[in-house]
C-alpha atoms as a PDB file:
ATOM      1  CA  UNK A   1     102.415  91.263 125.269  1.00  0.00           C
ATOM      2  CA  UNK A   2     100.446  91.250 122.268  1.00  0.00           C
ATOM      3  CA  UNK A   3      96.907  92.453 124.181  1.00  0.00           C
ATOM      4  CA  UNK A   4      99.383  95.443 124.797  1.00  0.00           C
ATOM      5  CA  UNK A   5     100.596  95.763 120.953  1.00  0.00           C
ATOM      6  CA  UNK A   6      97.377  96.329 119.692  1.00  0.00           C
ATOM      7  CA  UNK A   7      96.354  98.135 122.149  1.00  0.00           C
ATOM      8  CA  UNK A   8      99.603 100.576 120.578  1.00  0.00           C
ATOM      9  CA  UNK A   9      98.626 100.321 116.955  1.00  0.00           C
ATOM     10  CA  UNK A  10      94.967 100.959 117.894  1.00  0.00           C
ATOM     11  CA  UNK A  11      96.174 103.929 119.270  1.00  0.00           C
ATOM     12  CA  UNK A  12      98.545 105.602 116.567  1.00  0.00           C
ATOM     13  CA  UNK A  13      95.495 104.822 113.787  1.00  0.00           C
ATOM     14  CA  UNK A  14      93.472 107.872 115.788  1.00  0.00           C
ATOM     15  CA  UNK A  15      93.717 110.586 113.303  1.00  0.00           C
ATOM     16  CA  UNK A  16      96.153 109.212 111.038  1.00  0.00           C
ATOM     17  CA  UNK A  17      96.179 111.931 108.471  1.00  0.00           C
ATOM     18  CA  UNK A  18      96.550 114.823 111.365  1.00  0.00           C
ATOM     19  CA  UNK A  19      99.028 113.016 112.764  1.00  0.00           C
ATOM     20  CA  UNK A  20     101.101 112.645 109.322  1.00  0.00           C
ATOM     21  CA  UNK A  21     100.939 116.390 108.561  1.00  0.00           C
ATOM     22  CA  UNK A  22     101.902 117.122 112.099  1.00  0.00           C
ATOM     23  CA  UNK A  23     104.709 114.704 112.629  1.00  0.00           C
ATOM     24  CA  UNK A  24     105.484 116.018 109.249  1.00  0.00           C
ATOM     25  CA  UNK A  25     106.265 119.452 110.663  1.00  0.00           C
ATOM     26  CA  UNK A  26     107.980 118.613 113.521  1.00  0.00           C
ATOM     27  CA  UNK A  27     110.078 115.502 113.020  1.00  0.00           C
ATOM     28  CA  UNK A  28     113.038 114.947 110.540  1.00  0.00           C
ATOM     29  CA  UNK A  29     112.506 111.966 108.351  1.00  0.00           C
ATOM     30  CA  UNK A  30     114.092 111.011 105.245  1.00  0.00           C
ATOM     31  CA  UNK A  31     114.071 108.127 102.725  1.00  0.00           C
ATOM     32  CA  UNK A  32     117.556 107.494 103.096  1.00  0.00           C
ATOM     33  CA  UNK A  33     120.562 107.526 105.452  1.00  0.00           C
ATOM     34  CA  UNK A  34     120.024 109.320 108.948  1.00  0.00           C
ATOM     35  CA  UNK A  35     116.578 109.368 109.314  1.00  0.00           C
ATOM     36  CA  UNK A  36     115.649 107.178 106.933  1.00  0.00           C
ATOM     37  CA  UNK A  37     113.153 103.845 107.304  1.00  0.00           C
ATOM     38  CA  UNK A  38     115.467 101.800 109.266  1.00  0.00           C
ATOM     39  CA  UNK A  39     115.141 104.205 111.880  1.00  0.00           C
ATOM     40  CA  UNK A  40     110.816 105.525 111.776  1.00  0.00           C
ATOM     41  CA  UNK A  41     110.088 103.426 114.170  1.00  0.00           C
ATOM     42  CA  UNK A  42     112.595 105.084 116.696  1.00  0.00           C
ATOM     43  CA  UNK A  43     112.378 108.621 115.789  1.00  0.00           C
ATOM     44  CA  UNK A  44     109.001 109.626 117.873  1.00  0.00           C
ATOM     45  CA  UNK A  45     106.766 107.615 120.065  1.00  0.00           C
ATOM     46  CA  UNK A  46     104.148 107.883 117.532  1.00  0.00           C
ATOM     47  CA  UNK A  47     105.814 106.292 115.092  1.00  0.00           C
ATOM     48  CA  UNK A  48     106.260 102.923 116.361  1.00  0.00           C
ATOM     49  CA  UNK A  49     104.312 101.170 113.850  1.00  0.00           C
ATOM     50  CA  UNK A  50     107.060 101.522 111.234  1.00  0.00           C
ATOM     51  CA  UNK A  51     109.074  99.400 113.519  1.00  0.00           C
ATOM     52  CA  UNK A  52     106.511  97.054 114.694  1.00  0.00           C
ATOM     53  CA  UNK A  53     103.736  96.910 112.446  1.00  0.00           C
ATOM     54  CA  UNK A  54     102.537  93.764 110.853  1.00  0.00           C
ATOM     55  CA  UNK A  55     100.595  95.094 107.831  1.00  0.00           C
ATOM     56  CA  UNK A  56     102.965  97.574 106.757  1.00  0.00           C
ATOM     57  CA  UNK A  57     102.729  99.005 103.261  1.00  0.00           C
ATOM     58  CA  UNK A  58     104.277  99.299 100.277  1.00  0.00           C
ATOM     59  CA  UNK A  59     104.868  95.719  99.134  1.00  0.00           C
ATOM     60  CA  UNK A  60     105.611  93.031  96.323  1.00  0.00           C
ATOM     61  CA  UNK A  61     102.238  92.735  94.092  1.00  0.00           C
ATOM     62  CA  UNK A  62     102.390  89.116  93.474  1.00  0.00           C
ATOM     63  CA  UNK A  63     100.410  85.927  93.386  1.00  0.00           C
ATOM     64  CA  UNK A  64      97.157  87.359  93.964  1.00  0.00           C
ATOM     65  CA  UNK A  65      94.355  85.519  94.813  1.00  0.00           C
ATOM     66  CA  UNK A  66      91.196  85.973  91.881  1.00  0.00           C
ATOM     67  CA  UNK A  67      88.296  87.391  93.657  1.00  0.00           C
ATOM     68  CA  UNK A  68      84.593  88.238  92.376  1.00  0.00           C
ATOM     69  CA  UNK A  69      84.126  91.997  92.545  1.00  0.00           C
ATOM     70  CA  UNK A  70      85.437  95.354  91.630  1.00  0.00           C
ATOM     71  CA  UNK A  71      87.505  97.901  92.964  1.00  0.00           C
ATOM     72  CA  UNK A  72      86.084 101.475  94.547  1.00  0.00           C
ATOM     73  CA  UNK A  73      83.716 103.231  92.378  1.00  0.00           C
ATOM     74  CA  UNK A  74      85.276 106.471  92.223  1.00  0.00           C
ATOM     75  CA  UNK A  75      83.188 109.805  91.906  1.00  0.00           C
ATOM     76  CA  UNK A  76      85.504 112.612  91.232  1.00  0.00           C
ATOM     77  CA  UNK A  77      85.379 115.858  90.652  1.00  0.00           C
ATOM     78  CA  UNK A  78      87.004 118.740  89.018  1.00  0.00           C
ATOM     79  CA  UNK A  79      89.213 120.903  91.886  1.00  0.00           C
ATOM     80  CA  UNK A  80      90.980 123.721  91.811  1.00  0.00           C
ATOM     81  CA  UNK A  81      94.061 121.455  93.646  1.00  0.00           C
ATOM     82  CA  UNK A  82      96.490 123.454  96.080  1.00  0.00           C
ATOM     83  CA  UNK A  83      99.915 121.988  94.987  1.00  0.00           C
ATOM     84  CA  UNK A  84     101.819 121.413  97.582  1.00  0.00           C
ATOM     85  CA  UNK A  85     105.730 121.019  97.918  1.00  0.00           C
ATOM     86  CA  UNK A  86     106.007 119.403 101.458  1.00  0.00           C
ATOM     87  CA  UNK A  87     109.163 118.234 101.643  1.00  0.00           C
ATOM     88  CA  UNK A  88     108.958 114.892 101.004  1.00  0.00           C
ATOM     89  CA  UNK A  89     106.605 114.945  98.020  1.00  0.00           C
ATOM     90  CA  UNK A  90     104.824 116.929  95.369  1.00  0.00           C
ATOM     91  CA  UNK A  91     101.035 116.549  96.513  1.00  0.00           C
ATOM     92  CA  UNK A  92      97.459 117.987  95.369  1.00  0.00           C
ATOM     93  CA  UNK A  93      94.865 119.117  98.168  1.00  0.00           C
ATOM     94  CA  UNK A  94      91.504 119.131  97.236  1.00  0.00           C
ATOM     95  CA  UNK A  95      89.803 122.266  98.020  1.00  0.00           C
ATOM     96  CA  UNK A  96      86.187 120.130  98.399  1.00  0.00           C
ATOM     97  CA  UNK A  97      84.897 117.357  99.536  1.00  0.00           C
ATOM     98  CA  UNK A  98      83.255 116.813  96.091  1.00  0.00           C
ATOM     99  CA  UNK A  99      85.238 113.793  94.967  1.00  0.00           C
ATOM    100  CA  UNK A 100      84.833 110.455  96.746  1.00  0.00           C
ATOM    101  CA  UNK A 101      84.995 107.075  97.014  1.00  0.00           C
ATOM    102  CA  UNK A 102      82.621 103.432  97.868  1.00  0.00           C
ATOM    103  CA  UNK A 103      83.059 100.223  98.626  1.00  0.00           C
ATOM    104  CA  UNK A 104      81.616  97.859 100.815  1.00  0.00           C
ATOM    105  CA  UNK A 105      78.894 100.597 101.081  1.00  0.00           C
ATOM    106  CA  UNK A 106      81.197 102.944 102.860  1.00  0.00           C
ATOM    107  CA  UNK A 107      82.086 106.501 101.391  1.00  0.00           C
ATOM    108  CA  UNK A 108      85.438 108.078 101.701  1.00  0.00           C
ATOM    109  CA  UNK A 109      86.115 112.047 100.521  1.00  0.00           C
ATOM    110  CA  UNK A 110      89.347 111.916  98.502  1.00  0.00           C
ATOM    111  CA  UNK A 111      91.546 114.957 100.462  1.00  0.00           C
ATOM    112  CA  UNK A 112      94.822 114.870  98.446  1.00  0.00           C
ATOM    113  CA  UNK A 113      96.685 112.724  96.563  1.00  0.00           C
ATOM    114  CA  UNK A 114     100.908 112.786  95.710  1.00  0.00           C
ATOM    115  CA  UNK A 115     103.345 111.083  94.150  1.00  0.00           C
ATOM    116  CA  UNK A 116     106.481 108.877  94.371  1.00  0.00           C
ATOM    117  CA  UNK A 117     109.666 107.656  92.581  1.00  0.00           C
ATOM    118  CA  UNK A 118     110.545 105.086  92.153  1.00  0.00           C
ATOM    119  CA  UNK A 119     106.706 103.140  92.245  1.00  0.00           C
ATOM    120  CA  UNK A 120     106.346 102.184  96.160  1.00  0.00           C
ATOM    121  CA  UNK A 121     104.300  98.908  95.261  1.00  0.00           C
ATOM    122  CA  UNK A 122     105.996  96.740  92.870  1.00  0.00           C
ATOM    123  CA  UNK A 123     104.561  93.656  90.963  1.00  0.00           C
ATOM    124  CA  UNK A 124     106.486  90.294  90.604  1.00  0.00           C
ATOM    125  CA  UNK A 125     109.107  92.146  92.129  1.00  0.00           C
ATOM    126  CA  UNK A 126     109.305  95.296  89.372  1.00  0.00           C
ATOM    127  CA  UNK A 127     108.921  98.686  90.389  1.00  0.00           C
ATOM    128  CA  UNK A 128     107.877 101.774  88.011  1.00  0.00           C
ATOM    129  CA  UNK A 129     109.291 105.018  87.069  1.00  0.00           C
ATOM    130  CA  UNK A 130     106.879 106.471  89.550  1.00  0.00           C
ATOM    131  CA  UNK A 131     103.594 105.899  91.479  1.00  0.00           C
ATOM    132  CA  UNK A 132     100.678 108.409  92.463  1.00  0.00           C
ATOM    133  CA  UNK A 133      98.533 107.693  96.140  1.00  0.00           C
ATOM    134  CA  UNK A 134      94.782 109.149  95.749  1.00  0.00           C
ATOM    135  CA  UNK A 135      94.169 108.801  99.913  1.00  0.00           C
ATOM    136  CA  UNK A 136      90.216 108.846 100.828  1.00  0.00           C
ATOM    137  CA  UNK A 137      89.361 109.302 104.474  1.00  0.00           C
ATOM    138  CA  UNK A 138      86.365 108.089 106.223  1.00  0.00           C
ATOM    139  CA  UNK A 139      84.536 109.963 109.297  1.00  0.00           C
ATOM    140  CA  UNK A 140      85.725 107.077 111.410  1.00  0.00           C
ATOM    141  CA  UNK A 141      89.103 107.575 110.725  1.00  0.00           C
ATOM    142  CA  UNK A 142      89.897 104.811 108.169  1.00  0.00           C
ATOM    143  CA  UNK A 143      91.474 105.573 104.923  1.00  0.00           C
ATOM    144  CA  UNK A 144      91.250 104.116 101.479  1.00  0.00           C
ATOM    145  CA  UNK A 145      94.050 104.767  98.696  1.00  0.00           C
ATOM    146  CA  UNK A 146      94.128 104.147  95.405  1.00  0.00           C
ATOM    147  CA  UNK A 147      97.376 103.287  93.701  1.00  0.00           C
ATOM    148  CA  UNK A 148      98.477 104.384  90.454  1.00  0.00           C
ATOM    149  CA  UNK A 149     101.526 103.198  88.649  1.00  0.00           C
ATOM    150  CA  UNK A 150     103.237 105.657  86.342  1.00  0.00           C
ATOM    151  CA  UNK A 151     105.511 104.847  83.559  1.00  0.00           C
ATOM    152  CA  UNK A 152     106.910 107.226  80.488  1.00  0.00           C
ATOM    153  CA  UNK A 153     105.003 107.313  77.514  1.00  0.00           C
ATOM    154  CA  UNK A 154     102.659 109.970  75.822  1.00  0.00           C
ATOM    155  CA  UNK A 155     102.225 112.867  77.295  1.00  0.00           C
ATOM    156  CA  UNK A 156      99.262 113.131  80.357  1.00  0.00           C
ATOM    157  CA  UNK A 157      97.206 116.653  80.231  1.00  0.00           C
ATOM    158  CA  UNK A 158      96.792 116.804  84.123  1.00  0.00           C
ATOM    159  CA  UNK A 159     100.156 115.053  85.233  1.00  0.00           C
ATOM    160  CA  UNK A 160     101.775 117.532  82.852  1.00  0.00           C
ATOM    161  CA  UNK A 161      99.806 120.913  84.660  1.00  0.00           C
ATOM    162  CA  UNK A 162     100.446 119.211  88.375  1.00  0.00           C
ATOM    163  CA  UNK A 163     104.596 119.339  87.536  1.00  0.00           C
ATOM    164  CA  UNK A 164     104.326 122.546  85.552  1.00  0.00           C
ATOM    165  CA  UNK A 165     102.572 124.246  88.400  1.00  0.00           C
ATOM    166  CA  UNK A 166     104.918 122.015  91.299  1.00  0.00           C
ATOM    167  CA  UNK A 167     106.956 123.985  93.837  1.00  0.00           C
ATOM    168  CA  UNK A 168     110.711 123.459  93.520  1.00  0.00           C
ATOM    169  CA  UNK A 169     111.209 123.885  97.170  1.00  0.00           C
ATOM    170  CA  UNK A 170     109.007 123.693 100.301  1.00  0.00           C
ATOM    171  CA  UNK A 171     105.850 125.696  99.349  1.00  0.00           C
ATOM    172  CA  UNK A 172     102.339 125.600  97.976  1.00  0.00           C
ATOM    173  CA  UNK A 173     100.759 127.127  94.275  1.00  0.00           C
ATOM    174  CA  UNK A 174      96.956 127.020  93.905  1.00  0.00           C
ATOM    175  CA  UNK A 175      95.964 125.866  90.028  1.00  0.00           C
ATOM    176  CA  UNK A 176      94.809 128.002  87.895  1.00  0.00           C
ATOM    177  CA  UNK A 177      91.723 126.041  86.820  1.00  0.00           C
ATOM    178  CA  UNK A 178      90.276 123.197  88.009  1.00  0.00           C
ATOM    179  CA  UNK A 179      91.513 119.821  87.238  1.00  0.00           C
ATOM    180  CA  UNK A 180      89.545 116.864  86.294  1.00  0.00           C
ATOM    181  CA  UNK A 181      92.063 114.097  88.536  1.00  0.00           C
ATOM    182  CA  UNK A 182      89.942 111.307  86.617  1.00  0.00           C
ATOM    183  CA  UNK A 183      92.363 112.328  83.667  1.00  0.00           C
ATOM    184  CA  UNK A 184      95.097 110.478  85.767  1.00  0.00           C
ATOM    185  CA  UNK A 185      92.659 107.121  85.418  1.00  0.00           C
ATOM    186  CA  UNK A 186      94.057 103.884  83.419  1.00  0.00           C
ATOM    187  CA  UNK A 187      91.459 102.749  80.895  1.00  0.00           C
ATOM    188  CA  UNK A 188      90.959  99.215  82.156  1.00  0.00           C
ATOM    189  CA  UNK A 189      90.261  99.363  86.296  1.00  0.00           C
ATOM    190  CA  UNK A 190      91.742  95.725  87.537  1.00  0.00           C
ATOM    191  CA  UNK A 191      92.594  96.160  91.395  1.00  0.00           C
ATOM    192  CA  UNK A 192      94.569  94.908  93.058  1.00  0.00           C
ATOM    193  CA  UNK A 193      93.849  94.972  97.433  1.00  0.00           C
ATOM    194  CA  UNK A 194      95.390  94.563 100.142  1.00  0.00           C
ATOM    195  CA  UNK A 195      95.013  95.380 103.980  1.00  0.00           C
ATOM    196  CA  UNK A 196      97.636  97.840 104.835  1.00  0.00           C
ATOM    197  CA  UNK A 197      98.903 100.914 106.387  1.00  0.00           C
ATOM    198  CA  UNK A 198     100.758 104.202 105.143  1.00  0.00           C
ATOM    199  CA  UNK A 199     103.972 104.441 103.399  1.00  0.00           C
ATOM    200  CA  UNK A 200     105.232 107.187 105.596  1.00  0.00           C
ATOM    201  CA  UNK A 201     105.216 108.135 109.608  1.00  0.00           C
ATOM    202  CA  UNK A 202     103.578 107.093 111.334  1.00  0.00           C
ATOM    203  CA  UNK A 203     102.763 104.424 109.556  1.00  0.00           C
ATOM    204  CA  UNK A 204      99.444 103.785 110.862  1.00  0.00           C
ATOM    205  CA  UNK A 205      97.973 100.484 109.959  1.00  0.00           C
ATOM    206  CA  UNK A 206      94.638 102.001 108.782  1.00  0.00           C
ATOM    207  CA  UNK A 207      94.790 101.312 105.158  1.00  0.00           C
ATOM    208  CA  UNK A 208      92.644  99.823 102.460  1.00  0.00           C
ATOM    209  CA  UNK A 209      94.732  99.263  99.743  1.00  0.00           C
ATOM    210  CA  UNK A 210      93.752  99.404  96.011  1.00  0.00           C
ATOM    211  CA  UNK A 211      95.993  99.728  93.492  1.00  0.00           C
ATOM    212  CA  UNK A 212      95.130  99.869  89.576  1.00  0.00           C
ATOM    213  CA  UNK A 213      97.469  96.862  87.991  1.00  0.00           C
ATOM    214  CA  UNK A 214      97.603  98.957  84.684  1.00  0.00           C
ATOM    215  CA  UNK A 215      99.395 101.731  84.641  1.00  0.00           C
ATOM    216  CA  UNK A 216      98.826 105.138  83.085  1.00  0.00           C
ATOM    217  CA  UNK A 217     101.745 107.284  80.574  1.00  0.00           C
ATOM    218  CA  UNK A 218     103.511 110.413  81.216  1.00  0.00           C
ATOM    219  CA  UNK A 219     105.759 112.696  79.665  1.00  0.00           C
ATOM    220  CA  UNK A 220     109.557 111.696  80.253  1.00  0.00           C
ATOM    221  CA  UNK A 221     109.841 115.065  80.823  1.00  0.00           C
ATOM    222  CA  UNK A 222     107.544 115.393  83.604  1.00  0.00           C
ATOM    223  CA  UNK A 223     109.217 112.206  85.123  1.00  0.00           C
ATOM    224  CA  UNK A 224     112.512 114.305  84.918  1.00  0.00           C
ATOM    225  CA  UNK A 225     110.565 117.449  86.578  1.00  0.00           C
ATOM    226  CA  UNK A 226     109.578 115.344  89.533  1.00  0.00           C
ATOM    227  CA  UNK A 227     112.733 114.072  89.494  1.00  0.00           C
ATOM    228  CA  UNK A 228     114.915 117.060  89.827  1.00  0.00           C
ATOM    229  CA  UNK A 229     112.916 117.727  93.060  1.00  0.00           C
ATOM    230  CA  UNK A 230     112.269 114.316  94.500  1.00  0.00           C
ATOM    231  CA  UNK A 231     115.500 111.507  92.907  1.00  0.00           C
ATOM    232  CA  UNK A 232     113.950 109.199  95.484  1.00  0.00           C
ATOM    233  CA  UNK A 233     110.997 109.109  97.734  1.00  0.00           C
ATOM    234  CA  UNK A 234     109.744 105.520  98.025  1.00  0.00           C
ATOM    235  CA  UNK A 235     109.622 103.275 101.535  1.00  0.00           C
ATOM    236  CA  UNK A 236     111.229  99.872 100.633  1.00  0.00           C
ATOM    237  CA  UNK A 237     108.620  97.117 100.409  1.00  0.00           C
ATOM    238  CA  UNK A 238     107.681  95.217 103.545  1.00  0.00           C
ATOM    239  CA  UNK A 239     106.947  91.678 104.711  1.00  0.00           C
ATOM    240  CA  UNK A 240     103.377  90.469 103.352  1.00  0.00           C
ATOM    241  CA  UNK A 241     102.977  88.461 106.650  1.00  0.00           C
ATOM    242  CA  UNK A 242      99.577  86.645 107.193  1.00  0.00           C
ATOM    243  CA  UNK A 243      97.482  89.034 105.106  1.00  0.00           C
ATOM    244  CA  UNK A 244      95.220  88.374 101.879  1.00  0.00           C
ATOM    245  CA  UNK A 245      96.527  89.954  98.351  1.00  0.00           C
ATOM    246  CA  UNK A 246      92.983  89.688  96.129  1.00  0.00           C
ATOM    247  CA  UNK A 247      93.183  90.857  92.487  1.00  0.00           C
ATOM    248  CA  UNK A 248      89.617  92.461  91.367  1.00  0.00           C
ATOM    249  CA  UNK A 249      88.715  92.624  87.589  1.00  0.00           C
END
């Protein structure tokens, strides 16, 4: 029985980013009531890890082992971002492959990155106003996202253009100008990671998790912006299980 569960999960991590967009189009899934997380796992074959995953992401930030080392060194770039309304979030497609991300010697090409509300990670068992997933992709098909907590404070320059230029329904709007996304950066970079999987269908278990434990400001009013088109789009947080939480500094 187990030889043949990972044998599953091996399977759905093949693509998992074509798979999301597709399964995106095609199946109805929610964050709440019919169609919500209670029922992922049942909704399409490929979407079985929801249901029986054992490193499922989000979760609870908390007691976090102290670990030598540093987080991703980031290398991004300013991008004309495609903003994207897709029905579940407000997202930014990079239109290059100039921004990217190493660790562990390994390179990832940041392709988009979107937001939720409330914060999908929480730490010590608080959640955020809001939380924003930078997702790097490998050749191999491995992923690496960046976390970002969001709370309401001064204004940010580039959160403030992403919700200005953010479709109200189901659509795309390509910037004006390029952004810099490193103007969405905390000033201090402690990390905290975790092995893990993503926070929507189908769930695929092919995640390195880093999320910043500081977290940047934002207008209220963009808060309210995102609001008014997404109240709620965070997964509730999942079991830890038998998996490592290390905080970098």
């Amino acid at each position: 029985m187990a030889i043949k569960r990972r044998a599953l999960l091996a399977g759905l991590a093949a693509c998992p980013l074509c798979a999301t967009l597709a399964r995106a189009a095609s199946v109805h899934w929610t964050y709440e009531g019919h169609g919500g997380p209670e029922e992922w796992g049942k909704l399409e074959s490929d979407f079985k890890s929801c249901a029986i995953g054992s490193q499922q992401s989000p979760i609870n930030l908390e007691c976090a082992v102290e670990a030598a080392g540093t987080g991703p060194a980031l290398s991004w770039k300013p991008d004309a971002f495609k903003v994207v309304n897709n029905g579940h979030a407000i997202q930014a497609d990079a239109t290059s492959e100039a921004s990217t991300a190493t660790m562990g010697g390994k390179t990832y090409v940041l392709r988009e990155f979107h937001f939720h509300a409330p914060s999908e990670h929480a730490v010590n068992g608080k959640r955020t106003a809001m939380e924003a997933h930078f997702v790097h992709a490998a050749p191999d098909g491995n992923l690496l996202v960046v976390g970002l907590f969001i709370v309401p404070g001064k204004a940010n320059a580039a959160f403030s253009t992403l919700m200005a230029a953010a479709p109200k329904t189901e659509g795309s709007e390509a910037l004006k100008a390029p952004l810099d996304p490193t103007g969405l950066l905390p000033a201090k970079r402690a990390t905290y990671r975790y092995e893990g999987s993503l926070t929507t269908p189908p769930c695929s278990e092919v995640v390195d998790w880093n999320v910043f434990a500081e977290p940047i400001e934002v207008a209220e009013a963009d808060i309210k912006a995102f609001l008014a088109i997404f109240p709620m789009n965070a997964r509730p947080l999942q079991a830890v299980n038998r998996r490592f939480l290390l905080r970098l500094n």
